[in-house]
PDB file of N, CA and C in Angstrom:
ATOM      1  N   UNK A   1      93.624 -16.899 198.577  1.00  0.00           N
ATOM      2  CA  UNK A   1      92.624 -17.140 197.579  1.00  0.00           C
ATOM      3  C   UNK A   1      92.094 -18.560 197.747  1.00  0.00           C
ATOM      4  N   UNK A   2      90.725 -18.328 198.116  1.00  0.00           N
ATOM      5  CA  UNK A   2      89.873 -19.924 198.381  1.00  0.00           C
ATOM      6  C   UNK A   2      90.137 -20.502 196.427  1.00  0.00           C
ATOM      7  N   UNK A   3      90.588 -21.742 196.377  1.00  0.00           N
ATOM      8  CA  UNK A   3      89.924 -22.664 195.109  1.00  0.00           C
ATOM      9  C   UNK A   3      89.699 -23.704 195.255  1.00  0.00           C
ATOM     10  N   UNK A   4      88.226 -24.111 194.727  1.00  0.00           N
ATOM     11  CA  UNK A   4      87.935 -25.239 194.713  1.00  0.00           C
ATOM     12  C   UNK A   4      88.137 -26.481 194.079  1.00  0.00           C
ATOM     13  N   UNK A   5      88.426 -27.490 195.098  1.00  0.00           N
ATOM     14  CA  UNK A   5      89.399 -28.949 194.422  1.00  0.00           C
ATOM     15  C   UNK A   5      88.226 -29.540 193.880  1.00  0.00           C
ATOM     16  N   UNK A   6      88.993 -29.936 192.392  1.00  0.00           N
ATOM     17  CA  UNK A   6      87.991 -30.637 191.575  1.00  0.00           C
ATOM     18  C   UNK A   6      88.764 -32.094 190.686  1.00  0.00           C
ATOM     19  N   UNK A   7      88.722 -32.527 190.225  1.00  0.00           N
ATOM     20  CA  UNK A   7      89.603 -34.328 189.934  1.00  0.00           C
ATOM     21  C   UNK A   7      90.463 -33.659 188.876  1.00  0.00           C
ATOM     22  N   UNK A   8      90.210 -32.598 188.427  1.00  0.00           N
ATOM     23  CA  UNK A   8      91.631 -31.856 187.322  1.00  0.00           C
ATOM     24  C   UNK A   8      92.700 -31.346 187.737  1.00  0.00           C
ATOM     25  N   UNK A   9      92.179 -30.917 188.968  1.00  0.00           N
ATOM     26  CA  UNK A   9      93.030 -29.910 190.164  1.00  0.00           C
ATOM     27  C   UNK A   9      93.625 -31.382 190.474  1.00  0.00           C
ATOM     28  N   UNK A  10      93.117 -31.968 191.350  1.00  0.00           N
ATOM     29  CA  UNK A  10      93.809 -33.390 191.926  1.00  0.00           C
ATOM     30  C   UNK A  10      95.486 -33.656 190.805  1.00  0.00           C
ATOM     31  N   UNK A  11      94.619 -34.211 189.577  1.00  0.00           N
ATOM     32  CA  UNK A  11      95.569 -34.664 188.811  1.00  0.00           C
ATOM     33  C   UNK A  11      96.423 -33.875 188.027  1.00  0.00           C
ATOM     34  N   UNK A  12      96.725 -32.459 188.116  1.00  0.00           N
ATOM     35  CA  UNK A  12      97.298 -31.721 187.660  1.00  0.00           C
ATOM     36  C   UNK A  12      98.128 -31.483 188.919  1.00  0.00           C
ATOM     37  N   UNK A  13      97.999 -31.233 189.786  1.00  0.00           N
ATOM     38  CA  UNK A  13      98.538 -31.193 191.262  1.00  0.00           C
ATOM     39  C   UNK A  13      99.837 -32.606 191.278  1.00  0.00           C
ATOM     40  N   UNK A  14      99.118 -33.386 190.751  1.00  0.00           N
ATOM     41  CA  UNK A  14      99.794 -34.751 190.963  1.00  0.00           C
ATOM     42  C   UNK A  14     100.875 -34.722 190.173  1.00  0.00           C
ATOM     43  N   UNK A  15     100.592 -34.994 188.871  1.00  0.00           N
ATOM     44  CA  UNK A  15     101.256 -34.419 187.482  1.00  0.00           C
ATOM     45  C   UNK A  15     101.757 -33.748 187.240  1.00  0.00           C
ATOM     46  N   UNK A  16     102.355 -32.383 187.674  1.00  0.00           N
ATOM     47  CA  UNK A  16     103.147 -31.512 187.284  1.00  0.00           C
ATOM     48  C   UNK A  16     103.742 -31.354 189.436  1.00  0.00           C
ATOM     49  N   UNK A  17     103.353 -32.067 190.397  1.00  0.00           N
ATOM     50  CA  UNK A  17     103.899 -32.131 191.461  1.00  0.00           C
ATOM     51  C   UNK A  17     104.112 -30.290 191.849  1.00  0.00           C
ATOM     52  N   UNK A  18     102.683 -29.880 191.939  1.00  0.00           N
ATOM     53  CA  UNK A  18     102.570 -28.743 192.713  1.00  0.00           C
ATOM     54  C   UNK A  18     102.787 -28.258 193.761  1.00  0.00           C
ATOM     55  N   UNK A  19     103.367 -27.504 194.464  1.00  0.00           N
ATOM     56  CA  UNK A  19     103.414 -27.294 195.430  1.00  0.00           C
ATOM     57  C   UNK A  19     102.928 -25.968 196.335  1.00  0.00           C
ATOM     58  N   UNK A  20     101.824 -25.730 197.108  1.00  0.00           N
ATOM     59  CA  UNK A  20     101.133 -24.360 197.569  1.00  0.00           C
ATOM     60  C   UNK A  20     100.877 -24.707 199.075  1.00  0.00           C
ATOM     61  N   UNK A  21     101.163 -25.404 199.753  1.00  0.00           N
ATOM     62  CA  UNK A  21     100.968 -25.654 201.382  1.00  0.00           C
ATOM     63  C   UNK A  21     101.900 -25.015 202.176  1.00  0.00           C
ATOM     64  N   UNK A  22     101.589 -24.675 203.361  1.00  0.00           N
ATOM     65  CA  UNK A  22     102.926 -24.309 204.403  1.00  0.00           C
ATOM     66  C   UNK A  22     103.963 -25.380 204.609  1.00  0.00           C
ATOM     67  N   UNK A  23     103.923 -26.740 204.471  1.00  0.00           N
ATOM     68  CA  UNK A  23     105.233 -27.242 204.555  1.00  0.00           C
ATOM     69  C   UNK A  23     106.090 -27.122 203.795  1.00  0.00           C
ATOM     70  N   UNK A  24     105.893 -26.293 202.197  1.00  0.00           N
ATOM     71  CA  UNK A  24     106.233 -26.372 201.423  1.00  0.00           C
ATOM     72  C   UNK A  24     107.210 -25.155 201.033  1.00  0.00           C
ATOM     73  N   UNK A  25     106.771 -24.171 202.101  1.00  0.00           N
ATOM     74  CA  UNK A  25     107.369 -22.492 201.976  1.00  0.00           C
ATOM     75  C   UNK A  25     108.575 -22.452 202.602  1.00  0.00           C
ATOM     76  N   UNK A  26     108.690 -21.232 202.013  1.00  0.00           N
ATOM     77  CA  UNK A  26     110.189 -21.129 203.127  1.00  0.00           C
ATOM     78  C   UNK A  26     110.124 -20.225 204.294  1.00  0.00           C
ATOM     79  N   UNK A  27     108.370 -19.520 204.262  1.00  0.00           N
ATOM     80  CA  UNK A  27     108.217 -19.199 205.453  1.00  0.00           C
ATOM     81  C   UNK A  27     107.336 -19.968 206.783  1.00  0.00           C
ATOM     82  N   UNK A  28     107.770 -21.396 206.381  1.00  0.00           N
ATOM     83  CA  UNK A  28     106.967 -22.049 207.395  1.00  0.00           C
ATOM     84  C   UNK A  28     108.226 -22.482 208.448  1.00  0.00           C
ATOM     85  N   UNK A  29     107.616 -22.674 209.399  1.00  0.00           N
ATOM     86  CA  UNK A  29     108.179 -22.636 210.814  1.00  0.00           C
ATOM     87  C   UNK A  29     108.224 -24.524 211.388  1.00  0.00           C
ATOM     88  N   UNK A  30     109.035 -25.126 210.829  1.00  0.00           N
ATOM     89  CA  UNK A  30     108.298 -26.968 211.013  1.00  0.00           C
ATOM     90  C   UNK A  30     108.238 -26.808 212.796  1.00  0.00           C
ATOM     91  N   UNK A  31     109.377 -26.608 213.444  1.00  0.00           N
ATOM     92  CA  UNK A  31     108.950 -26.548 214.943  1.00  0.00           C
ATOM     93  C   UNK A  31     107.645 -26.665 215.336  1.00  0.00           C
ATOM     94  N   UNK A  32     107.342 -25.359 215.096  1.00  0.00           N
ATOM     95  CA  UNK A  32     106.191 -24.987 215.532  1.00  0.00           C
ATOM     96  C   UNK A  32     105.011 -24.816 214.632  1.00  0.00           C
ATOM     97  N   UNK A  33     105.409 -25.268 213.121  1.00  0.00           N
ATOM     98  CA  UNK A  33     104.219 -25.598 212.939  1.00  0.00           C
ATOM     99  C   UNK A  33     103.031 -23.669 212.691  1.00  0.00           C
ATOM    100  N   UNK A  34     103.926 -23.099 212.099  1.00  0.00           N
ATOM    101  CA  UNK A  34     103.462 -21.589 211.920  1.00  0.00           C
ATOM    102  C   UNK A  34     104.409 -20.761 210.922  1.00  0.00           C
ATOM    103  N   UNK A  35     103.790 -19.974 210.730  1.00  0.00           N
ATOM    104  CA  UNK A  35     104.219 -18.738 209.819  1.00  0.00           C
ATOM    105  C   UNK A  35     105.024 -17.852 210.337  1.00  0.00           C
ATOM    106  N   UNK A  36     106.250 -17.681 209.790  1.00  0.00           N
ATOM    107  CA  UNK A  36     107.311 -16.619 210.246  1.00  0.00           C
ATOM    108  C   UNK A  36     106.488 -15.010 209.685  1.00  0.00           C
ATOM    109  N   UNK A  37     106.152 -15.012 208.950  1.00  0.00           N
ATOM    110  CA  UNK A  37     104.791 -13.981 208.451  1.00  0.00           C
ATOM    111  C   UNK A  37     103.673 -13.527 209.415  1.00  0.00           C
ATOM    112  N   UNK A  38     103.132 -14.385 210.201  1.00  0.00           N
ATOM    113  CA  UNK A  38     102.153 -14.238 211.235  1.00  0.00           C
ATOM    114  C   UNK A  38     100.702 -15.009 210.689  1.00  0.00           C
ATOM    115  N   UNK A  39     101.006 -15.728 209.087  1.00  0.00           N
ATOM    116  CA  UNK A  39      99.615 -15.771 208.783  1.00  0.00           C
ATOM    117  C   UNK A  39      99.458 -17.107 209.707  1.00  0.00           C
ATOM    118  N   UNK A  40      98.012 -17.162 209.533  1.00  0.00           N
ATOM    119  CA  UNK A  40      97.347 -18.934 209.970  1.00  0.00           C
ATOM    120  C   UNK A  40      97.950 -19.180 208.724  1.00  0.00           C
ATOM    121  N   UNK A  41      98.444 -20.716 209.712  1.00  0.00           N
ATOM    122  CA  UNK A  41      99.056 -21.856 208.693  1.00  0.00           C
ATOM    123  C   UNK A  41      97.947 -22.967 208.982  1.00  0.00           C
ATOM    124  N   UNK A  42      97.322 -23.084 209.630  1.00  0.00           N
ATOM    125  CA  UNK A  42      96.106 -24.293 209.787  1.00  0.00           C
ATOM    126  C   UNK A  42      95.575 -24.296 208.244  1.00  0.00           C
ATOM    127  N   UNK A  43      94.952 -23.503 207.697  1.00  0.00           N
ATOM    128  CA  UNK A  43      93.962 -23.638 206.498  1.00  0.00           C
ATOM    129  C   UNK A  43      95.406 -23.936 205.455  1.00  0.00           C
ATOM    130  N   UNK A  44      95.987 -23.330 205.470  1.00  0.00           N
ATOM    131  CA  UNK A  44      97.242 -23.978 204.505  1.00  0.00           C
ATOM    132  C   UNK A  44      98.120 -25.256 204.575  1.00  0.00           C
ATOM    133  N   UNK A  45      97.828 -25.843 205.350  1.00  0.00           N
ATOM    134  CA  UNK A  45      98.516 -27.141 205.866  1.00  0.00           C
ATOM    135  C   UNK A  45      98.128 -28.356 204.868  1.00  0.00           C
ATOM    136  N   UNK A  46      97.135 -28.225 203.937  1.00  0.00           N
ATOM    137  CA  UNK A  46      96.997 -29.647 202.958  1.00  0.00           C
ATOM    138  C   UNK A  46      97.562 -29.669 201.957  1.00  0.00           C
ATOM    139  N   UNK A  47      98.243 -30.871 202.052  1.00  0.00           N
ATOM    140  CA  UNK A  47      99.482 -31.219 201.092  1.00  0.00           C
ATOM    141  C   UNK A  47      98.975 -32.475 200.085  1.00  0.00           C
ATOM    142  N   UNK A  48      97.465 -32.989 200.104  1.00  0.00           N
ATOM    143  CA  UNK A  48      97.003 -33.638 199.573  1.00  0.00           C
ATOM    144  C   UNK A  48      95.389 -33.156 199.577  1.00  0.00           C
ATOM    145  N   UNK A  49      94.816 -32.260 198.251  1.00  0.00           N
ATOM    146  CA  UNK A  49      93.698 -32.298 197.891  1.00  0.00           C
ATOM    147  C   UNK A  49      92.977 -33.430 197.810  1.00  0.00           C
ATOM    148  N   UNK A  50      91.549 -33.569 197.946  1.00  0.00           N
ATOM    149  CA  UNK A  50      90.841 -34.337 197.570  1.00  0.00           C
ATOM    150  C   UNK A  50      89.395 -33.394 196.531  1.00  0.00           C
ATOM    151  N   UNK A  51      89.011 -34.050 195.603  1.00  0.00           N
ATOM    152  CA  UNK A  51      87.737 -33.351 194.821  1.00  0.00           C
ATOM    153  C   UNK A  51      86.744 -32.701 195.967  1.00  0.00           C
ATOM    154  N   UNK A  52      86.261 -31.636 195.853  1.00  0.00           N
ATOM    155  CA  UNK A  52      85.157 -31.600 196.360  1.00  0.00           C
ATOM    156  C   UNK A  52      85.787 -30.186 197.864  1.00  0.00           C
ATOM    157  N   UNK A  53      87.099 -30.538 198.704  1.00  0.00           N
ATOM    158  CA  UNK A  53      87.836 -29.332 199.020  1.00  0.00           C
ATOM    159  C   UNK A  53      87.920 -28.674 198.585  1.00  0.00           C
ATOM    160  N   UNK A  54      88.447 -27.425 199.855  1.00  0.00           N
ATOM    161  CA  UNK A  54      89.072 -25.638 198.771  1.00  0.00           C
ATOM    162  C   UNK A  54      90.412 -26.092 199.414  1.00  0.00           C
ATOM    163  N   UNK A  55      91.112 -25.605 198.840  1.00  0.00           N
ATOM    164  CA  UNK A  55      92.477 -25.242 198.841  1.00  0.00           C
ATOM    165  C   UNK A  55      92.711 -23.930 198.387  1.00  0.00           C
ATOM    166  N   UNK A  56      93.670 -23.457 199.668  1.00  0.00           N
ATOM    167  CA  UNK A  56      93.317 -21.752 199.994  1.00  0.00           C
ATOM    168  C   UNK A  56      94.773 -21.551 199.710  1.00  0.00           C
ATOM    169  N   UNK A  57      95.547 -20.939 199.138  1.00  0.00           N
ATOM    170  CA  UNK A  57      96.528 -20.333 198.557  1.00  0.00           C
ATOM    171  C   UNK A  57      97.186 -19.117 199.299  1.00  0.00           C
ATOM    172  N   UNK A  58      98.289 -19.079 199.707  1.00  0.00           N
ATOM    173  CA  UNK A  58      98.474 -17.330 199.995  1.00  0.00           C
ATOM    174  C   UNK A  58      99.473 -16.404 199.540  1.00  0.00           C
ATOM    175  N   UNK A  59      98.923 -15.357 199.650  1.00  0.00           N
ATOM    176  CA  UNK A  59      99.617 -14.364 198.942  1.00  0.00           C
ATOM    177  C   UNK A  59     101.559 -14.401 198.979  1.00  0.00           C
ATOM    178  N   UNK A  60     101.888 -14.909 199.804  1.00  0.00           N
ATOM    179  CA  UNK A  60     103.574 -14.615 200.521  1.00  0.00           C
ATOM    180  C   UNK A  60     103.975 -15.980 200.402  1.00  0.00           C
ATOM    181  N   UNK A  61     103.387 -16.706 199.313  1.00  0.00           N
ATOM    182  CA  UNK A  61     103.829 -18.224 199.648  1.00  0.00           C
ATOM    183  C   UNK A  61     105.537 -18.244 198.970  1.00  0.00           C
ATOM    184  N   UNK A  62     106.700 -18.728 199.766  1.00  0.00           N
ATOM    185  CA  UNK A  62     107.898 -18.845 198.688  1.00  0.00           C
ATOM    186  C   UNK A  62     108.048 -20.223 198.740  1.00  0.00           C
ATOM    187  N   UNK A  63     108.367 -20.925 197.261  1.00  0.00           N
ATOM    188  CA  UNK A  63     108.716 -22.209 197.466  1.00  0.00           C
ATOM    189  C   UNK A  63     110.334 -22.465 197.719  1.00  0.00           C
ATOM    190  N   UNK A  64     110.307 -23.108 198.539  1.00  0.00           N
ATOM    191  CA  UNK A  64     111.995 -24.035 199.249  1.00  0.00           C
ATOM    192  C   UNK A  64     112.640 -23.815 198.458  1.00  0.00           C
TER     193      UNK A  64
END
């Protein structure tokens, strides 16, 4: 799911220390830098929004 980063997102992200990126799953792969799932991890890789980005979410995300 595309959403778009906006300065509420930022600081709510910040503030409650969200977490939705592939470094963050437990199906990410640090080696290599990929999905034990098969998805692209490129578009999921930002661990710091800025306003005005999407930050794309995925369905199979598990947190650590």
């Amino acid at each position: 799911m595309d959403s778009p980063v906006d300065a509420r997102f930022v600081e709510e992200a910040r503030k409650f220390r969200l977490r939705f990126a592939c470094p963050d799953c437990a199906y990410f792969q640090t080696e290599s830098r990929s999905c034990s799932n098969g998805y692209p991890a490129a578009p999921h890789l930002v661990t710091d929004p800025v306003p005005g980005s999407v930050v794309i979410f995925c369905k199979s995300f598990e947190l650590l």
